[in-house]
N, C-alpha and C. Protein backbone atom coordinates (compact mmCIF):
# COMPACT_ATOMS: atom_id res chain seq x y z
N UNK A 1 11.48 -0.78 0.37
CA UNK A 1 11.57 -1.35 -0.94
C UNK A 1 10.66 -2.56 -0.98
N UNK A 2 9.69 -2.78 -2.05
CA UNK A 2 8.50 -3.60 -2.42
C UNK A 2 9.38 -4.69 -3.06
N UNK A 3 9.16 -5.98 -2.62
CA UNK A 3 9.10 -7.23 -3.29
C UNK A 3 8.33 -7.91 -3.56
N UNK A 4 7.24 -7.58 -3.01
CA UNK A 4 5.88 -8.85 -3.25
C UNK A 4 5.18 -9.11 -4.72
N UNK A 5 5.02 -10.59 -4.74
CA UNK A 5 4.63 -10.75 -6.01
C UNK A 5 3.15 -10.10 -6.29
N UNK A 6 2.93 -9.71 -7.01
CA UNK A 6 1.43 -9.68 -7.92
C UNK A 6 1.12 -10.41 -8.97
N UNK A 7 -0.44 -10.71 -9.16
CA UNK A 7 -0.94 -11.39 -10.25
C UNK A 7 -1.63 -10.81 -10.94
N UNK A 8 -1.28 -10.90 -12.56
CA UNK A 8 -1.68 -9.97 -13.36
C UNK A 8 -2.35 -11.20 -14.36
N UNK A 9 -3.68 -11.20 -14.79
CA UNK A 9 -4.29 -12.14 -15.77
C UNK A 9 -4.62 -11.12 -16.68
N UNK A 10 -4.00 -11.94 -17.68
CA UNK A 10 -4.30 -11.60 -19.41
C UNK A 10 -5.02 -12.58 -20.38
N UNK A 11 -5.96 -12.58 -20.41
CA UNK A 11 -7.21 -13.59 -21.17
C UNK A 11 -7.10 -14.73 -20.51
N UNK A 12 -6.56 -15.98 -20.85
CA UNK A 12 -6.49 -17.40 -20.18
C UNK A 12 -5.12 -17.03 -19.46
N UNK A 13 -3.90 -16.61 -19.76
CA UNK A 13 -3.00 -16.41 -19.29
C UNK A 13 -2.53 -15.53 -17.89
N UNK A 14 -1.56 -16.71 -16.70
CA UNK A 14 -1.43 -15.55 -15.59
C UNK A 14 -0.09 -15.25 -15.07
N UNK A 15 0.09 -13.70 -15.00
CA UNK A 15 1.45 -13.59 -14.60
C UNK A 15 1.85 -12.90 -13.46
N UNK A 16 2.99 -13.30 -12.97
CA UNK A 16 3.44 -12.93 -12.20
C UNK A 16 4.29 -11.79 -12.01
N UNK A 17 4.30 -10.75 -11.50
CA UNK A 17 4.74 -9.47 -11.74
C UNK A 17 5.69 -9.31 -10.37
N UNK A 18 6.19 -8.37 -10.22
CA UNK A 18 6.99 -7.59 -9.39
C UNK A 18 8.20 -6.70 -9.34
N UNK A 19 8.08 -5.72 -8.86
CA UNK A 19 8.58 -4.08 -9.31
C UNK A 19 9.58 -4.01 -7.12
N UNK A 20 11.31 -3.69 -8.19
CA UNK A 20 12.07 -3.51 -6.86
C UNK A 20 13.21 -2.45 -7.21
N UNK A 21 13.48 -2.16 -6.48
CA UNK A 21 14.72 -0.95 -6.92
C UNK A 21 15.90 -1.68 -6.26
N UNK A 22 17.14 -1.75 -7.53
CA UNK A 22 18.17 -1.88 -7.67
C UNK A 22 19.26 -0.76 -7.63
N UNK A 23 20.50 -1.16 -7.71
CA UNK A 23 21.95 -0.30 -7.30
C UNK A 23 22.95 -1.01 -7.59
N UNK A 24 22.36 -2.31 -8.52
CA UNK A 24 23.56 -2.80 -8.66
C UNK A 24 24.83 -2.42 -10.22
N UNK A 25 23.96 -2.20 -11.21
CA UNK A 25 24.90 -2.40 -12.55
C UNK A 25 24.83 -0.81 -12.74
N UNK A 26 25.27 0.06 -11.89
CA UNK A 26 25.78 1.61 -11.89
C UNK A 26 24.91 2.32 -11.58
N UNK A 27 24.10 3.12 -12.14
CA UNK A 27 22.95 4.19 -11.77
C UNK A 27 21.58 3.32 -10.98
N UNK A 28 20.94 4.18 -10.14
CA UNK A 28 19.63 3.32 -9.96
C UNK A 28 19.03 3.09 -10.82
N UNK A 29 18.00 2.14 -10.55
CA UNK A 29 17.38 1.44 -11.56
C UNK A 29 15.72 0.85 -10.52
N UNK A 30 14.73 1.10 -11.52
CA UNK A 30 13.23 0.18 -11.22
C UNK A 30 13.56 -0.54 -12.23
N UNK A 31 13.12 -2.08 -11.86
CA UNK A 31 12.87 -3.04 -12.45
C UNK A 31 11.65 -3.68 -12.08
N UNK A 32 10.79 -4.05 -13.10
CA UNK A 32 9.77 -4.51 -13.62
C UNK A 32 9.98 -6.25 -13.86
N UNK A 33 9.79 -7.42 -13.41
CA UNK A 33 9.71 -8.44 -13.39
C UNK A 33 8.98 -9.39 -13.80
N UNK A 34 8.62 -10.05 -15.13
CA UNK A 34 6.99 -10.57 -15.25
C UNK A 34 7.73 -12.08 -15.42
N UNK A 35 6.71 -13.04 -14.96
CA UNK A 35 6.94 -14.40 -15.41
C UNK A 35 5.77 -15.36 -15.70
N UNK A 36 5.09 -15.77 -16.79
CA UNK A 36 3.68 -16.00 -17.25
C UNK A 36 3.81 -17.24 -16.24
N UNK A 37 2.72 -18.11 -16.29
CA UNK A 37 2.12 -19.69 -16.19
C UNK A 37 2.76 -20.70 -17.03
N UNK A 38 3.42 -20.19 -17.94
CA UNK A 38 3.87 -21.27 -18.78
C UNK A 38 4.76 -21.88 -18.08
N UNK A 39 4.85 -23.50 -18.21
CA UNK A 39 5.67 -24.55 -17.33
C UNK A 39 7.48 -24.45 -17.46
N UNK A 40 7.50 -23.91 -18.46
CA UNK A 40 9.18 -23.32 -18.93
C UNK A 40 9.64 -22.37 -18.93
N UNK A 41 8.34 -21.04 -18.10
CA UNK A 41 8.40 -19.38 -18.57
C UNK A 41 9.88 -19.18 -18.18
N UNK A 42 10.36 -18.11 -18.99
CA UNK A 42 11.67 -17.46 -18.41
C UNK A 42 11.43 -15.90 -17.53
N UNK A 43 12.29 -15.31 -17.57
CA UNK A 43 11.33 -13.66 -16.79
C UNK A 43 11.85 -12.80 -17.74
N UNK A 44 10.87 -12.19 -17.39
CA UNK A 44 10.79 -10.82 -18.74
C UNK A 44 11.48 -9.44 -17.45
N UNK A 45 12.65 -8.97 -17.68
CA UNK A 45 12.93 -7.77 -16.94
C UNK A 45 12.68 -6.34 -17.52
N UNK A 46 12.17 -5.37 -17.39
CA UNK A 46 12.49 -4.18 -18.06
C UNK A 46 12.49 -3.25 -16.92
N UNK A 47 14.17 -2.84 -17.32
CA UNK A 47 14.89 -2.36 -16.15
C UNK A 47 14.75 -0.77 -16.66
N UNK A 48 14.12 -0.13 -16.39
CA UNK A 48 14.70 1.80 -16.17
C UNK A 48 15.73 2.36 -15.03
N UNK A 49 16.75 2.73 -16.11
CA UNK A 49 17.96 3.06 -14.98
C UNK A 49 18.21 4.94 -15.31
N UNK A 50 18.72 5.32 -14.17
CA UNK A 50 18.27 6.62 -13.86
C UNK A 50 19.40 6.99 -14.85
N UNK A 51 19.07 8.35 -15.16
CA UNK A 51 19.71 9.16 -16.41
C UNK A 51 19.63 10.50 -16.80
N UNK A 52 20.22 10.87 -17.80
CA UNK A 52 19.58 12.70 -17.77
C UNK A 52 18.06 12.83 -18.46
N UNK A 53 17.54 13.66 -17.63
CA UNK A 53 15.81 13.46 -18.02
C UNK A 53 15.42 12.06 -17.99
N UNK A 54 16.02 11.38 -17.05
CA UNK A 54 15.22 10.02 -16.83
C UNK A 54 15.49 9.39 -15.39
N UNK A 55 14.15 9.56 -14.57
CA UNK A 55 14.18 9.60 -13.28
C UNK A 55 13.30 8.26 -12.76
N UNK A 56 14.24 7.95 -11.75
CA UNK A 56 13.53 6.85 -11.06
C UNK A 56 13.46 7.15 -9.95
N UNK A 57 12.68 6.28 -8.42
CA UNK A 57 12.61 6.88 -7.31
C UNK A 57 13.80 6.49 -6.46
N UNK A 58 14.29 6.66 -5.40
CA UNK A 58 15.92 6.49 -5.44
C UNK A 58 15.38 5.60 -3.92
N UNK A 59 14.45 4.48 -4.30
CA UNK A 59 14.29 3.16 -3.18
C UNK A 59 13.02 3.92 -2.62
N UNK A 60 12.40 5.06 -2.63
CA UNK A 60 11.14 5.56 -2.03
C UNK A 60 10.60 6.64 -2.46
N UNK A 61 9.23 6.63 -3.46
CA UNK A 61 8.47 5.34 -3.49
C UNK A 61 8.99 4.35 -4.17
N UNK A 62 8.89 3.48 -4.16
CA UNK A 62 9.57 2.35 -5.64
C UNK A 62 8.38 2.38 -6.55
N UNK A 63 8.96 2.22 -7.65
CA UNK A 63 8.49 2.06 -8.94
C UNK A 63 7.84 3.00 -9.79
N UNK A 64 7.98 4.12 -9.09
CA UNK A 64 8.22 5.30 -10.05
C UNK A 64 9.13 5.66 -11.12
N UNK A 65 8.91 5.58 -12.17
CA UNK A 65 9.81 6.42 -13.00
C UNK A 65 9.06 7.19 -14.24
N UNK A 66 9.81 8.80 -14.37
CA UNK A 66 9.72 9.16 -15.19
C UNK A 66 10.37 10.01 -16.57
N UNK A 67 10.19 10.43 -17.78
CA UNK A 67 10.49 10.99 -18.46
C UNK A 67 9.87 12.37 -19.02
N UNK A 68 10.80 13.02 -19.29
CA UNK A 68 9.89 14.40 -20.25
C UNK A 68 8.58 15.19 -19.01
N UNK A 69 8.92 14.97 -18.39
CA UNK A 69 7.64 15.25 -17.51
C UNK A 69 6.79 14.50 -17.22
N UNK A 70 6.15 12.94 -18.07
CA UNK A 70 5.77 11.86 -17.95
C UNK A 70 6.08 11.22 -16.73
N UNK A 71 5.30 9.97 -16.25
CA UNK A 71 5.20 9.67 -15.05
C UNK A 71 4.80 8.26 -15.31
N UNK A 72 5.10 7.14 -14.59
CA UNK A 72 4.62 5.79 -14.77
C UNK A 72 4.90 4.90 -13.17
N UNK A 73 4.01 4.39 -12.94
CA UNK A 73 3.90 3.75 -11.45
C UNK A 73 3.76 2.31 -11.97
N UNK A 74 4.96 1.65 -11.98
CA UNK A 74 5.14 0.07 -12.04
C UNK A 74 4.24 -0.72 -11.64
N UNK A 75 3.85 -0.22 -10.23
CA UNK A 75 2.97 -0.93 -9.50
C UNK A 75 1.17 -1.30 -10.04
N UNK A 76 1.24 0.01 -10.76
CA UNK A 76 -0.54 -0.37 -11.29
C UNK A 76 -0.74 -1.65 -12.29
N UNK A 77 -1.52 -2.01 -12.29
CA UNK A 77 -1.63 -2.94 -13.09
C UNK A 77 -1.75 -2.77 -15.07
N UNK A 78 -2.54 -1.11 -14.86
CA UNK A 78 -2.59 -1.16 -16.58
C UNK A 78 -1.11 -0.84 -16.71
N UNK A 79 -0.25 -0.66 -15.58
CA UNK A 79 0.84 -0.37 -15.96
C UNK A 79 1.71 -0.93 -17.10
N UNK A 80 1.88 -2.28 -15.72
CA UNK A 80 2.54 -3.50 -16.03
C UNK A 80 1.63 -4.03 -17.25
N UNK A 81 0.48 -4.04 -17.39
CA UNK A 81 -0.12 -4.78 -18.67
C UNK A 81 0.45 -4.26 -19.84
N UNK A 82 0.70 -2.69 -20.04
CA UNK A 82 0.81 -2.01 -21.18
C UNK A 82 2.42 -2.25 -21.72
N UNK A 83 3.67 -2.10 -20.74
CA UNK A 83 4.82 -3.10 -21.11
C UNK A 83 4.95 -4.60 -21.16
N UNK A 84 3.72 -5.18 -21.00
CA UNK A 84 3.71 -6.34 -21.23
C UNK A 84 3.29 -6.67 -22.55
N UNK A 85 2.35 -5.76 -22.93
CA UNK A 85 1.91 -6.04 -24.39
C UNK A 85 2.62 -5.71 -24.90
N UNK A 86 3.16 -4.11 -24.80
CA UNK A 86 4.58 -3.68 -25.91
C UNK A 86 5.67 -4.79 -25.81
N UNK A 87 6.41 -5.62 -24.84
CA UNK A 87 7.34 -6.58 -24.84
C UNK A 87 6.65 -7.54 -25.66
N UNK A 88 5.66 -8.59 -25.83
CA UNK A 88 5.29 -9.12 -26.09
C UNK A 88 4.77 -8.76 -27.93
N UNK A 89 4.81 -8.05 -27.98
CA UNK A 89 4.72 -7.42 -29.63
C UNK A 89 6.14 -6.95 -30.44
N UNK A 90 7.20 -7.08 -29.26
CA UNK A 90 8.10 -7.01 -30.05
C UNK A 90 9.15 -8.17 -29.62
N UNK A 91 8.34 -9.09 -29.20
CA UNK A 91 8.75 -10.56 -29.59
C UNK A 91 9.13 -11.73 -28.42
N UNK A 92 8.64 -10.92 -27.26
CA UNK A 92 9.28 -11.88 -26.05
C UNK A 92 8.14 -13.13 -26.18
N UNK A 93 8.64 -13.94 -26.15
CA UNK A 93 7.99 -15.41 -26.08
C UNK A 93 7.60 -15.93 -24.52
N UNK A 94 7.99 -15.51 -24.19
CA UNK A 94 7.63 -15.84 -22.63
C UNK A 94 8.33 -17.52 -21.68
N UNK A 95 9.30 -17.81 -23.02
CA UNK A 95 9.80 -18.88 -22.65
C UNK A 95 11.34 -18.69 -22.55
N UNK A 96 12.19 -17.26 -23.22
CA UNK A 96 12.83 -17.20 -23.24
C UNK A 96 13.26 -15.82 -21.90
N UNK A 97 14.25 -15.58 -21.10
CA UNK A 97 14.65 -15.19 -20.26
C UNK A 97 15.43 -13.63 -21.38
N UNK A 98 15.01 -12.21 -21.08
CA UNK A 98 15.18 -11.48 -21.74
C UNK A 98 14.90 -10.14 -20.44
N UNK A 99 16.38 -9.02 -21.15
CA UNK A 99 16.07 -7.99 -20.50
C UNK A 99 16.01 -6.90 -21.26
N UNK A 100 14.86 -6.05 -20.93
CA UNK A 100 14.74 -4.99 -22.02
C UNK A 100 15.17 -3.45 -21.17
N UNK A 101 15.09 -2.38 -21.98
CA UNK A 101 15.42 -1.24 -21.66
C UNK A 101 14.10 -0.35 -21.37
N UNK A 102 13.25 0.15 -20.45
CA UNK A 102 12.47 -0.11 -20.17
C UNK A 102 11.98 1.65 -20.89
N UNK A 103 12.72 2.43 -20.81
CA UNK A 103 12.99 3.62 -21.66
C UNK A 103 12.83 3.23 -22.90
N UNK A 104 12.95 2.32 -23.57
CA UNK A 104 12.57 1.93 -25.09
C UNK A 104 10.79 2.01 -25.41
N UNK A 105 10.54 1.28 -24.28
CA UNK A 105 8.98 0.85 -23.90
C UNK A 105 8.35 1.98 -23.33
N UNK A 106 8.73 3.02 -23.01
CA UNK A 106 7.89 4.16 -22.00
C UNK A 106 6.90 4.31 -23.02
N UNK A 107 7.10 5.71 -23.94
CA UNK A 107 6.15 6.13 -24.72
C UNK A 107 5.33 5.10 -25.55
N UNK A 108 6.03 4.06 -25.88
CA UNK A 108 4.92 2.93 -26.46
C UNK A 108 3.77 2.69 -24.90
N UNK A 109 4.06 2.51 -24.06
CA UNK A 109 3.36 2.08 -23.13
C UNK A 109 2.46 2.59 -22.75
N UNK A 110 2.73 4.52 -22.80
CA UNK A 110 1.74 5.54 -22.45
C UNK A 110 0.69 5.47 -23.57
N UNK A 111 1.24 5.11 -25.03
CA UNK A 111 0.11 5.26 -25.91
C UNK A 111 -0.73 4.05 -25.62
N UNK A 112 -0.67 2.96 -25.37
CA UNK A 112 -1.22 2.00 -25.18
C UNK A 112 -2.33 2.35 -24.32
N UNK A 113 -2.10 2.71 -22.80
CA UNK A 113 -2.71 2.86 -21.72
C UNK A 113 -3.62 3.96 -22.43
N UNK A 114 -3.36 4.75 -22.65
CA UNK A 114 -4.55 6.08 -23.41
C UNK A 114 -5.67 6.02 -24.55
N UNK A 115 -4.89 4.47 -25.37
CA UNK A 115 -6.27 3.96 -25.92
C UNK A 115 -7.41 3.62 -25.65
């Protein structure tokens, strides 16, 4: 299981990322971790927890998850950029401490990355 941070820069802005598999709040779960540069940032979580037709990797590989046949690797960077923009467009401020459903964000995320 991966803990190490990564750095992800978005124009002037830099964040801190990191993707770990959990077991704690019932089904497995990848979680996605971002926390900008800002001196007050809070962390942005978007947790995918395993489900029917919704698969995560069960601690190996980490940060796999997918849907519908779809596929998404936490770890890449356009990954993490593309739920960062979808979070960030639907309103995370980056100062406030927020957890999203990361299944809300999939298909927004794939369209993003394909633009």
């Amino acid at each position: 299981m991966s803990t190490s941070t990564r750095t992800l820069r978005v124009g002037a802005r830099i964040y801190r990322t990191r993707v770990r598999h959990e077991h704690e709040a019932g089904p497995c779960a990848e979680v996605l971790t971002l926390r900008s540069d800002l001196p007050r940032s809070a962390p942005l979580k978007i947790v995918f927890r395993a489900g029917a037709d919704r698969v995560v990797g069960d601690g190996w590989p980490s940060g796999h998850v997918a849907l519908r046949g779809a596929a998404l690797n936490l770890h890449r960077p356009g990954v993490a950029r593309a739920l960062l923009d979808e979070a960030l467009a639907r309103g995370w401020d980056e100062v406030t401490g927020q957890e999203l459903d990361g299944w809300t964000l999939f298909d927004a995320a794939r369209a993003r990355m394909a633009s």
